[in-house]
Protein backbone atom coordinates (compact mmCIF):
# COMPACT_ATOMS: atom_id res chain seq x y z
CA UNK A 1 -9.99 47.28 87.23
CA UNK A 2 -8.28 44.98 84.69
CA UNK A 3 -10.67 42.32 84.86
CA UNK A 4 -13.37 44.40 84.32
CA UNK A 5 -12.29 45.88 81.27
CA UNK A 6 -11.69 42.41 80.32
CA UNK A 7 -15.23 41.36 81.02
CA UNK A 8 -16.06 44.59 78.95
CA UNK A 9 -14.27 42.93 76.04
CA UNK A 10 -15.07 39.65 76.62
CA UNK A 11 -18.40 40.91 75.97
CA UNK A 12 -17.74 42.56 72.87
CA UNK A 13 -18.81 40.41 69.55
CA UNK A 14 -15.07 39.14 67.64
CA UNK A 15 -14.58 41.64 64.70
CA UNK A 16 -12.27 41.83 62.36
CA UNK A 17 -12.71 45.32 61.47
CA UNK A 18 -12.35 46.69 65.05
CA UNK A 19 -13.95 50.00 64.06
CA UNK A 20 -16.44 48.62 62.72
CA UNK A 21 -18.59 47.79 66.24
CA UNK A 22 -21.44 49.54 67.28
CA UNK A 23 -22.50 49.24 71.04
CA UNK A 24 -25.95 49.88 70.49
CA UNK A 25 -26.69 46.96 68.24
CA UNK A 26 -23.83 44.77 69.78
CA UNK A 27 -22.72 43.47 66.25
CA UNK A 28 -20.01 44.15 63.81
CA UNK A 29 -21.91 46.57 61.56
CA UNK A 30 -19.33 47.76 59.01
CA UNK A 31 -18.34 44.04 58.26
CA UNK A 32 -22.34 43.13 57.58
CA UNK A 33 -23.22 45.84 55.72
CA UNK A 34 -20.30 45.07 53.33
CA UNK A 35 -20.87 40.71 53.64
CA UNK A 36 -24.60 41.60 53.10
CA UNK A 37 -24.24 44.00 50.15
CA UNK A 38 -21.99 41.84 48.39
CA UNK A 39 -24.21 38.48 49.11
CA UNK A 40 -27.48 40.86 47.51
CA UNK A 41 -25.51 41.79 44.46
CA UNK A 42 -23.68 38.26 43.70
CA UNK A 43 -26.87 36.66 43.72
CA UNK A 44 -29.39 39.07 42.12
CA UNK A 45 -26.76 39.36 39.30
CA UNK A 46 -25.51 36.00 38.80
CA UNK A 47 -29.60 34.62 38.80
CA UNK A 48 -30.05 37.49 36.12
CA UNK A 49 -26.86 35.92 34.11
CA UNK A 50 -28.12 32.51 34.24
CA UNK A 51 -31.62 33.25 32.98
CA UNK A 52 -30.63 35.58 30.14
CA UNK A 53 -28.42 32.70 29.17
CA UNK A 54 -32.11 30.92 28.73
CA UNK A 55 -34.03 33.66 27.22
CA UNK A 56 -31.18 34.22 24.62
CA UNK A 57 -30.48 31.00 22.41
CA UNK A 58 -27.55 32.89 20.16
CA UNK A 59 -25.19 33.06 23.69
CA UNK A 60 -25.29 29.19 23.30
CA UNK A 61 -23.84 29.46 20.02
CA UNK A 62 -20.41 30.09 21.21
CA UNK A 63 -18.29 27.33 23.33
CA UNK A 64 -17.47 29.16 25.45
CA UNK A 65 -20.87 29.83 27.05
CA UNK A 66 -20.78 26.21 28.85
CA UNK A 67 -17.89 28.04 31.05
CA UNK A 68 -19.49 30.89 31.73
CA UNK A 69 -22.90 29.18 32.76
CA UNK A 70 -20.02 27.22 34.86
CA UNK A 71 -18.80 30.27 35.97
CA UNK A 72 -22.13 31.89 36.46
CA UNK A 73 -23.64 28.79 38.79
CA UNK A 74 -20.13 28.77 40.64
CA UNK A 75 -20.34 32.79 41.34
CA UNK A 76 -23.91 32.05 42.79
CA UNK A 77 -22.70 29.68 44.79
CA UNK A 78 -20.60 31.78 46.24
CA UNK A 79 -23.28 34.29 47.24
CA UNK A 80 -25.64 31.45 49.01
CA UNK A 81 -22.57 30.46 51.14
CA UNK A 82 -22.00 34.03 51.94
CA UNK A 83 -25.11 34.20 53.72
CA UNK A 84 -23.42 31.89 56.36
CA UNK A 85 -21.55 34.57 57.90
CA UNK A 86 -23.73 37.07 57.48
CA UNK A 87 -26.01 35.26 59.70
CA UNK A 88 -23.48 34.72 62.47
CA UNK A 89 -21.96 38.37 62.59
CA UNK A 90 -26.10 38.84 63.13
CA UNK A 91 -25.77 36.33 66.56
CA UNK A 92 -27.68 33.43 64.64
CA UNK A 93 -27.45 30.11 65.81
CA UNK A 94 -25.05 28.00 64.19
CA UNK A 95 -25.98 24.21 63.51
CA UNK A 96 -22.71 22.69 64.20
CA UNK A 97 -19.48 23.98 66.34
CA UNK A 98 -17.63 27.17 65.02
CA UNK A 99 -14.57 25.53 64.04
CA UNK A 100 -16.27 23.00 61.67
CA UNK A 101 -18.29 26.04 60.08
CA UNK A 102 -15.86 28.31 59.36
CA UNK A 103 -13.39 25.43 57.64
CA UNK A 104 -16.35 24.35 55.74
CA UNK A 105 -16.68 28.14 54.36
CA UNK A 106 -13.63 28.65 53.73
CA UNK A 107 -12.96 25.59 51.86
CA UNK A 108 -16.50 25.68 49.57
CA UNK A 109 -15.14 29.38 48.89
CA UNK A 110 -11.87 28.37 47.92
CA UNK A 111 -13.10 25.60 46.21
CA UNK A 112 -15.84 27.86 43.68
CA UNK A 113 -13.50 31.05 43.24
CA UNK A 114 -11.13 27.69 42.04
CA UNK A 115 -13.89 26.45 39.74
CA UNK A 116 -13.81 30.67 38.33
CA UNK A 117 -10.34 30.64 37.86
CA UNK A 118 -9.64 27.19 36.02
CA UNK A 119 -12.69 28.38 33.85
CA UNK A 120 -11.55 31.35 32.90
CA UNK A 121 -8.34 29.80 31.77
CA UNK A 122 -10.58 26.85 29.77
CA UNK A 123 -12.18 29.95 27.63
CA UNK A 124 -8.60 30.93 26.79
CA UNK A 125 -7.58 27.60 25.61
CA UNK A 126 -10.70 27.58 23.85
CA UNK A 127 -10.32 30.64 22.44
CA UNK A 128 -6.74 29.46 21.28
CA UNK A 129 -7.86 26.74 19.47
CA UNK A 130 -10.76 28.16 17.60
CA UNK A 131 -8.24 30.33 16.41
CA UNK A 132 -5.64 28.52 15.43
CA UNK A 133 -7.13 25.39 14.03
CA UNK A 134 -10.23 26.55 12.60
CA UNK A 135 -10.62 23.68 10.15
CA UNK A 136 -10.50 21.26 12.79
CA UNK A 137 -12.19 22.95 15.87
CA UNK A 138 -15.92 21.47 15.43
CA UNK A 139 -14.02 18.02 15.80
CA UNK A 140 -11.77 18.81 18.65
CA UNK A 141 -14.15 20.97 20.85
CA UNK A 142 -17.40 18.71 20.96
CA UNK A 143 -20.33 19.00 23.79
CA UNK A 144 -19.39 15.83 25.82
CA UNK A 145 -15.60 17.24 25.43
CA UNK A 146 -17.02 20.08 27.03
CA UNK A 147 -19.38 18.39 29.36
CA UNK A 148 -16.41 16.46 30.73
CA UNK A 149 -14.03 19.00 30.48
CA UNK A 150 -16.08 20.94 33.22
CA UNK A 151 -16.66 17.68 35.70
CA UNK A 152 -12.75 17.71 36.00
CA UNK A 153 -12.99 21.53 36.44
CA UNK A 154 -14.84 20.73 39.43
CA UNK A 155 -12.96 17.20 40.28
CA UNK A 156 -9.74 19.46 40.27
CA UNK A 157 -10.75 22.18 42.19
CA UNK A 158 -12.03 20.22 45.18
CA UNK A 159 -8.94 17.99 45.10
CA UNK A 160 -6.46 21.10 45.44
CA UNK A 161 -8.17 22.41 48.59
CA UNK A 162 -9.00 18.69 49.95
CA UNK A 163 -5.37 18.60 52.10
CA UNK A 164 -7.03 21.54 54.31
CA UNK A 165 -9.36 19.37 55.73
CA UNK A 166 -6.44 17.45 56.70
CA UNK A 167 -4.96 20.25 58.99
CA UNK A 168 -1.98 21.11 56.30
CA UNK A 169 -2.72 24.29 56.04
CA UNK A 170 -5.38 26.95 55.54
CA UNK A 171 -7.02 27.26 52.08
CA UNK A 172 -7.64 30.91 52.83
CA UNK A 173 -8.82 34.19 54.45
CA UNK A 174 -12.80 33.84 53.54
CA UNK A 175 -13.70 32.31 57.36
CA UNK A 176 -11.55 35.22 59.36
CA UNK A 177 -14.60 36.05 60.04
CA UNK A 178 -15.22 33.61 61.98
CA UNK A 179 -12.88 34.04 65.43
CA UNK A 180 -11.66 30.29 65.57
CA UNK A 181 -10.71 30.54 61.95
CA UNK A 182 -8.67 34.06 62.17
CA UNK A 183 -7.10 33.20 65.24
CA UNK A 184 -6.88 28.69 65.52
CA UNK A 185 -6.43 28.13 61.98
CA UNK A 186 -2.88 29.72 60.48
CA UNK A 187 -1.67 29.32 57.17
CA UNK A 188 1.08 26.77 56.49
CA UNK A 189 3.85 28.15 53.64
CA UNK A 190 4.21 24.59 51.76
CA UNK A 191 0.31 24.14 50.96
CA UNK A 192 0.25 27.56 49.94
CA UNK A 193 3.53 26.64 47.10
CA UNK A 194 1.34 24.08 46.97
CA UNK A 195 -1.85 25.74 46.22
CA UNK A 196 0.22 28.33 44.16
CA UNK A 197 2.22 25.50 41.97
CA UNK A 198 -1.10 23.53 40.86
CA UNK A 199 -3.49 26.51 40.42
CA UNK A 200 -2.54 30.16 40.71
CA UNK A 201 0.45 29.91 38.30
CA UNK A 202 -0.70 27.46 35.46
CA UNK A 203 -3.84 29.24 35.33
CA UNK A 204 -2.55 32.68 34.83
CA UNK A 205 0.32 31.72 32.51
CA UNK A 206 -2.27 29.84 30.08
CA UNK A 207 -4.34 32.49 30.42
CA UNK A 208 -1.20 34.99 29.53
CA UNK A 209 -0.21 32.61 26.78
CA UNK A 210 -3.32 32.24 25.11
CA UNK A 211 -4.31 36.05 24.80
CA UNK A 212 -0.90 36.83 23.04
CA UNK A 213 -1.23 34.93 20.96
CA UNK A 214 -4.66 35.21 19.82
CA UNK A 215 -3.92 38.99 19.69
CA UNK A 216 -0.87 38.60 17.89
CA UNK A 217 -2.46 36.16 15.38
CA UNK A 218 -5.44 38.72 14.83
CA UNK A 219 -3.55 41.59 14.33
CA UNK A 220 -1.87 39.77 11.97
CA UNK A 221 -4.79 38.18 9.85
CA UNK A 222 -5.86 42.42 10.02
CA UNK A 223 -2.16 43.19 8.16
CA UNK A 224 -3.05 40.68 5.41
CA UNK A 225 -6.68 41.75 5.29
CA UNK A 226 -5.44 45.09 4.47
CA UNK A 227 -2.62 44.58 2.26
CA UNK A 228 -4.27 42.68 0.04
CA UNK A 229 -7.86 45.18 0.30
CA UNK A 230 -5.05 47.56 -0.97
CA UNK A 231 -3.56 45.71 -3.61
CA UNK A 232 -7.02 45.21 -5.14
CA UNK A 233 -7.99 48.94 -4.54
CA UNK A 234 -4.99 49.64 -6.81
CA UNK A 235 -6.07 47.70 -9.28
CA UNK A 236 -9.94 48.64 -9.77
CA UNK A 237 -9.81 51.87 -8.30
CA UNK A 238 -12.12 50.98 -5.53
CA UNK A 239 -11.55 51.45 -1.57
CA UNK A 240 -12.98 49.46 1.05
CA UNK A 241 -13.14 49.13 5.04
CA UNK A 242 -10.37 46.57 6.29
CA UNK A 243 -12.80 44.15 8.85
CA UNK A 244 -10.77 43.42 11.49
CA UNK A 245 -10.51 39.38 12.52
CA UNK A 246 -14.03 38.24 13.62
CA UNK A 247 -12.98 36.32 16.60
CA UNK A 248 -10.95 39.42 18.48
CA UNK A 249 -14.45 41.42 19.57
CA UNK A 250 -15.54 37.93 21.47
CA UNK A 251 -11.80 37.48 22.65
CA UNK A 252 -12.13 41.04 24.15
CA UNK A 253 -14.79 40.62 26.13
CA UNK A 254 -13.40 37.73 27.82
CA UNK A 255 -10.11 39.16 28.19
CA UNK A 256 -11.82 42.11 30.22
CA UNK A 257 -13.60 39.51 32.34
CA UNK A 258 -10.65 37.80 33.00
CA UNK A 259 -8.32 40.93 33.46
CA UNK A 260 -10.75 41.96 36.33
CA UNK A 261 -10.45 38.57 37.90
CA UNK A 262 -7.03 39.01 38.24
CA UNK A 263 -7.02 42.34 38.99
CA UNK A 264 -9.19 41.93 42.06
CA UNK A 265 -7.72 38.99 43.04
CA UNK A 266 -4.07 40.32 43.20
CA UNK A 267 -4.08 42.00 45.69
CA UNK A 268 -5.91 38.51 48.04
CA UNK A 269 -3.00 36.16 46.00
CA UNK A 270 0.10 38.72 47.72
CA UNK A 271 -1.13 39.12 50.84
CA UNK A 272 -1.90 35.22 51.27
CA UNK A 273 1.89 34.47 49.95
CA UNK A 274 3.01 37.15 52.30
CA UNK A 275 1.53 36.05 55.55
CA UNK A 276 2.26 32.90 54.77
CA UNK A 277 6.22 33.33 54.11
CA UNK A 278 6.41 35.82 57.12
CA UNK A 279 3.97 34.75 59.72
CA UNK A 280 2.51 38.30 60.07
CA UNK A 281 -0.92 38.63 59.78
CA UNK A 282 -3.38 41.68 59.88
CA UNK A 283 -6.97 41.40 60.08
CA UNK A 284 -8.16 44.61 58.07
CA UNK A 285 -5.62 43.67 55.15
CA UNK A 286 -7.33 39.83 55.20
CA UNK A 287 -10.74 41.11 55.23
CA UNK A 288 -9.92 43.76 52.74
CA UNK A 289 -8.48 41.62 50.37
CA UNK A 290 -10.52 38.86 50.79
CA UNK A 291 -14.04 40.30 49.84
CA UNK A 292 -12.23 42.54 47.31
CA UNK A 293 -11.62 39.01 45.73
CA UNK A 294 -15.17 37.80 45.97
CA UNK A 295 -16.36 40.75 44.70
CA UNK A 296 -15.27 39.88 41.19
CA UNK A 297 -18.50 37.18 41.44
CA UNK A 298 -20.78 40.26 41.10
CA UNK A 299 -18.41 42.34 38.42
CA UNK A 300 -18.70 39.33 35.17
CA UNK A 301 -22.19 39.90 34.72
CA UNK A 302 -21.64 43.55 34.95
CA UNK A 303 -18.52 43.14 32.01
CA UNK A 304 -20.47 41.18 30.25
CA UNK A 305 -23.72 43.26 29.87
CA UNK A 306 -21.41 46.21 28.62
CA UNK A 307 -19.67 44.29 26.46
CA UNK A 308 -21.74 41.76 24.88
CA UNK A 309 -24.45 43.19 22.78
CA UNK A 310 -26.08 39.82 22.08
CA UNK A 311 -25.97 39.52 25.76
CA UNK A 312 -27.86 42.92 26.15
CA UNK A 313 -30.85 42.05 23.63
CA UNK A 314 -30.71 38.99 26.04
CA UNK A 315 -31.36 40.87 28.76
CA UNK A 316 -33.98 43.15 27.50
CA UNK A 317 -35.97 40.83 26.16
CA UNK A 318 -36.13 38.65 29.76
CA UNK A 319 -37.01 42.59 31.19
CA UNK A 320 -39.57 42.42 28.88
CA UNK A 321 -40.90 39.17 29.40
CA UNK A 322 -41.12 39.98 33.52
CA UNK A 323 -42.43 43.06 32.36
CA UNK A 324 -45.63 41.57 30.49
CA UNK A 325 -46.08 39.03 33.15
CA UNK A 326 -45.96 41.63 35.40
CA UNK A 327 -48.69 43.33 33.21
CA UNK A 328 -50.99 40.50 32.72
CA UNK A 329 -51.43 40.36 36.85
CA UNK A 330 -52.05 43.87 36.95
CA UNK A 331 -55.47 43.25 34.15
CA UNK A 332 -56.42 40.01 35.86
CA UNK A 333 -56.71 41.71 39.21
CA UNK A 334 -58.49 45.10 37.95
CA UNK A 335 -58.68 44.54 34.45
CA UNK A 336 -61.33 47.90 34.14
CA UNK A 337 -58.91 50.16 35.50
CA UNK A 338 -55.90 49.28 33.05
CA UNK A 339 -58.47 49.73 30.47
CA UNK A 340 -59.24 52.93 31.08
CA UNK A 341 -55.04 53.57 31.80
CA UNK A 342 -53.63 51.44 29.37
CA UNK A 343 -50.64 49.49 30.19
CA UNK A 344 -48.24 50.69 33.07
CA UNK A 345 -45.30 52.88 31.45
CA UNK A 346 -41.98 50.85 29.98
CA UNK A 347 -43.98 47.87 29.51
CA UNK A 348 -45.35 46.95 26.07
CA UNK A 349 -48.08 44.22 26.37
């Protein structure tokens, strides 16, 4: 009796979300759905990010838009090599051993969601300095600054998770779906203070740093503003609006794309310290927190359409352009019936 409920099992596809099997299609459907909806939406709206960047020359203006292109590519990266689970929860053949492919996963993951992070605290610094020294910014933040600046983004990153490779320790939870990874492959509690000493906690106390002050410095360039809008009011008789400090919109936005990277990433950052300090490990908490994180690859275009209005007229006018070209295939192929239609609806040719 035993052993055949153990054949029964052994037959069973290896799923992290146990619940998630269904019998009749003999794969884990609850954990593809999710891995699949995510992949869809990373890459639709990371591709959408990178080409408004092209049809809108005024993002380029600002610095800061060589990290999020950085960010953007990285985030899209991300999706692609999401597709290599998705295909073996679906029984695909995979072209090397298990083992190898779910180490290679986990590490490119680790390696890109590093690339986001160390970003993300680059715009701060950036942000920092264009505040504070002004004067002096054009000559301290210069294109092949930048240019290099984001090579050793991606130097750094891929030496931090290298030592995995190595068997030290396990970069992370993105592979657990893979059954050699979530069961072979345990997490060692030195290369995660190690992981957490050279990336998790210099990037988020820059990033900490650098927003208080630039709000603090803002708020008060606003007090002066306004005092002295007063004292001249006094004087003539005349009231004005105080502007507030022209840099603190921009610094918004990226201090909501940021605050949702960390936000979403939390939780992934205290459950990997926990298991690997205690040993204990649970599968739904891993994959929980895990694709919560890699969510946040899909959420930065989404903050940054809302928040960005350049980014928006960006966006519209790339709609647009897909929209005419769209347009133009529909009058080469039966150009007599548009004519006596006119041009589909939303689309202005």
């Amino acid at each position: 009796m035993n052993s055949t409920l153990d054949g029964n099992q052994s037959n069973h596809p290896f799923c992290l979300l146990a619940f998630g099997y269904l019998e009749t299609v003999d794969f884990c459907l609850l954990e593809v759905l999710i891995i699949v909806f995510l992949t869809v939406l990373i890459i639709s709206g990371n591709i959408i990010v990178i080409f408004v960047f092209h049809c809108a020359p005024l993002l380029n203006h600002h610095t800061t838009s060589y990290f999020i292109q950085t960010m953007a590519y990285a985030d899209l990266l991300v999706g692609v090599s999401c597709l290599v689970p998705s295909l073996s929860l679906l029984h695909y053949p995979l072209p090397v051993e298990e083992s190898l492919t779910c180490q290679v996963f986990g590490f490119i993951v680790s390696v890109l969601k590093s690339v986001s992070m160390t970003s993300l605290a680059c715009i701060s610094i950036d942000r920092y300095i264009a505040i504070t020294k002004p004067l002096t910014y054009n000559t301290l933040v210069t294109p092949w600054r930048l240019r290099l600046c984001i090579f050793l983004i991606w130097l750094y990153s891929t030496l931090v998770f290298l030592p995995s490779f190595f068997h030290w320790g396990k970069p992370g939870y993105h592979g657990d779906v893979f059954q050699w990874c979530a069961e072979s492959w345990r997490t060692d509690p030195y290369f995660t203070l190690f992981i957490v000493m050279l990336l998790y906690a210099p990037a988020a106390l820059i990033v900490c740093f650098t927003y208080f002050n630039i709000f603090r410095i803002c708020q008060q360039h606003t007090k002066e503003i306004s005092e002295r809008q007063a004292r001249f009011s006094s004087q003539s008789g005349e009231t004005g609006e105080v502007q507030a400090c022209p840099d603190k919109r921009y610094a918004m936005v990226l201090f909501r794309i940021t605050s949702v990277f960390y936000i979403l990433w939390l939780p992934y950052i205290v459950y990997f310290l926990l298991e690997s300090s205690t040993g204990h490990s649970n599968r739904f908490a891993s994959f929980l927190t895990t694709w919560l994180a890699i969510s946040n690859s899909f959420c930065n275009c989404v903050i940054y359409s809302l928040s960005n209005s350049v980014f928006r007229r960006g966006l519209k006018r790339l709609s647009g352009a897909m929209c005419t070209s769209c347009a133009s295939q529909v009058i080469a192929k039966d150009p007599y019936t548009v004519r006596s239609k006119g041009p589909p609806d939303g689309c202005h040719v």
